[in-house]
Protein backbone atom coordinates (compact mmCIF):
# COMPACT_ATOMS: atom_id res chain seq x y z
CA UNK A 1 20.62 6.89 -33.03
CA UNK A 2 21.26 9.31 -30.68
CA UNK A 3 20.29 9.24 -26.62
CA UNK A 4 18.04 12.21 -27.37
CA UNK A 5 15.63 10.15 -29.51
CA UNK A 6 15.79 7.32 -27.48
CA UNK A 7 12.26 6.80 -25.38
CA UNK A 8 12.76 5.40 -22.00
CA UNK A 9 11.18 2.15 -21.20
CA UNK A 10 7.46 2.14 -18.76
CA UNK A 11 8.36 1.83 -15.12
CA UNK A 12 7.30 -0.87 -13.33
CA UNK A 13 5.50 1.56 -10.53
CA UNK A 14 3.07 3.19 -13.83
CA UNK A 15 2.53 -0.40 -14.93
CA UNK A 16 1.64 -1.57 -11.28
CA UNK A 17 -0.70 1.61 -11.23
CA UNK A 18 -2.63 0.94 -14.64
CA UNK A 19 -3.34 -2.58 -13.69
CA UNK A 20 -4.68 -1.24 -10.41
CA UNK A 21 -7.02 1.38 -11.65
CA UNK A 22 -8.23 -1.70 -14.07
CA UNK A 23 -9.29 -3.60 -11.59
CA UNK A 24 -10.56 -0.48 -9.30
CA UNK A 25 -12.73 0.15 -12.45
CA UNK A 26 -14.23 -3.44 -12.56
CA UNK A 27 -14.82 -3.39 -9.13
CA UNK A 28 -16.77 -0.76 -9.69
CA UNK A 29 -18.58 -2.14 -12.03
CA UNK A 30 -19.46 -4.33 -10.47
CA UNK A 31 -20.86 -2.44 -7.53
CA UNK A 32 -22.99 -0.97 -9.56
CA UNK A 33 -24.94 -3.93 -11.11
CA UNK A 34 -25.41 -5.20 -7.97
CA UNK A 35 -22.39 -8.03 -7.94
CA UNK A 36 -20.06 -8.38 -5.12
CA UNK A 37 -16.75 -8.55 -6.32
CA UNK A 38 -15.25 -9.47 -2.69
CA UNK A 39 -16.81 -12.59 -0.62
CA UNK A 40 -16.80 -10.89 2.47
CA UNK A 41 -18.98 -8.75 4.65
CA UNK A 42 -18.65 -5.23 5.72
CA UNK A 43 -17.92 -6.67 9.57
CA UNK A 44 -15.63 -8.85 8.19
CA UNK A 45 -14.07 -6.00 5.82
CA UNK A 46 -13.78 -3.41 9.16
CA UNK A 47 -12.07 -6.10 11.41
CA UNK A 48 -9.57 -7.06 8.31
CA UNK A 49 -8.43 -3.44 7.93
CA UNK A 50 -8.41 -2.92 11.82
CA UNK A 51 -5.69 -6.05 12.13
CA UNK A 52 -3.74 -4.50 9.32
CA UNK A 53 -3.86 -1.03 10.12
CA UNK A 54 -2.77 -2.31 14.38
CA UNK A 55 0.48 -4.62 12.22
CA UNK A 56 1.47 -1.84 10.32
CA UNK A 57 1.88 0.87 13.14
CA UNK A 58 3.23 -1.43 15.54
CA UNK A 59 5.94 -2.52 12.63
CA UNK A 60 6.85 0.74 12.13
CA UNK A 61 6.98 1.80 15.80
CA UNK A 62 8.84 -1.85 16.43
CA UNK A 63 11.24 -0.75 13.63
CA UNK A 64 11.81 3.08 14.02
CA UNK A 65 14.95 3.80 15.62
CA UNK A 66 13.50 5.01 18.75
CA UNK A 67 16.62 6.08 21.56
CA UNK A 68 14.34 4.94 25.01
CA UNK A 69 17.47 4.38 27.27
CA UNK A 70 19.70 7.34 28.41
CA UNK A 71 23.03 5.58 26.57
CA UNK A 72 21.02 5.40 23.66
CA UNK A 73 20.19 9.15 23.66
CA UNK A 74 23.64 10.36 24.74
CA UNK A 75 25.32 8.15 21.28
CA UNK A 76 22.64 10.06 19.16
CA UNK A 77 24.04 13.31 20.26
């Protein structure tokens, strides 16, 4: 068999996607007979995303190779 006939294999990123539209689209049903697919409240959602959304930046400010002393910005000329 040639390598032109050959089909590659799925990626792992399109498989990861699929199974996260499935469970976007039961969530969503879900919603919309009146179920709640996620034990929490709306406060409790807000405050969850706040914490994550305050570790993320300050990880990638933290880990961003930021030149704050004047040795450091002289050795990145």
């Amino acid at each position: 068999m040639s390598e032109q006939n050959q089909i590659r294999p799925v990626s792992k990123g399109a498989w990861f996607r699929i199974v996260f539209l499935v469970f976007a689209l039961v969530n969503q049903l879900l919603v919309v007979y009146g179920k709640s697919p996620l034990p929490f409240s709306e406060e409790e959602l807000e405050q969850l995303f706040s914490i994550v959304w305050t570790s993320v930046a300050a990880l990638v400010a933290w880990w961003k190779d930021n030149d704050w002393t004047k040795k450091a910005r002289s050795r990145t000329k």
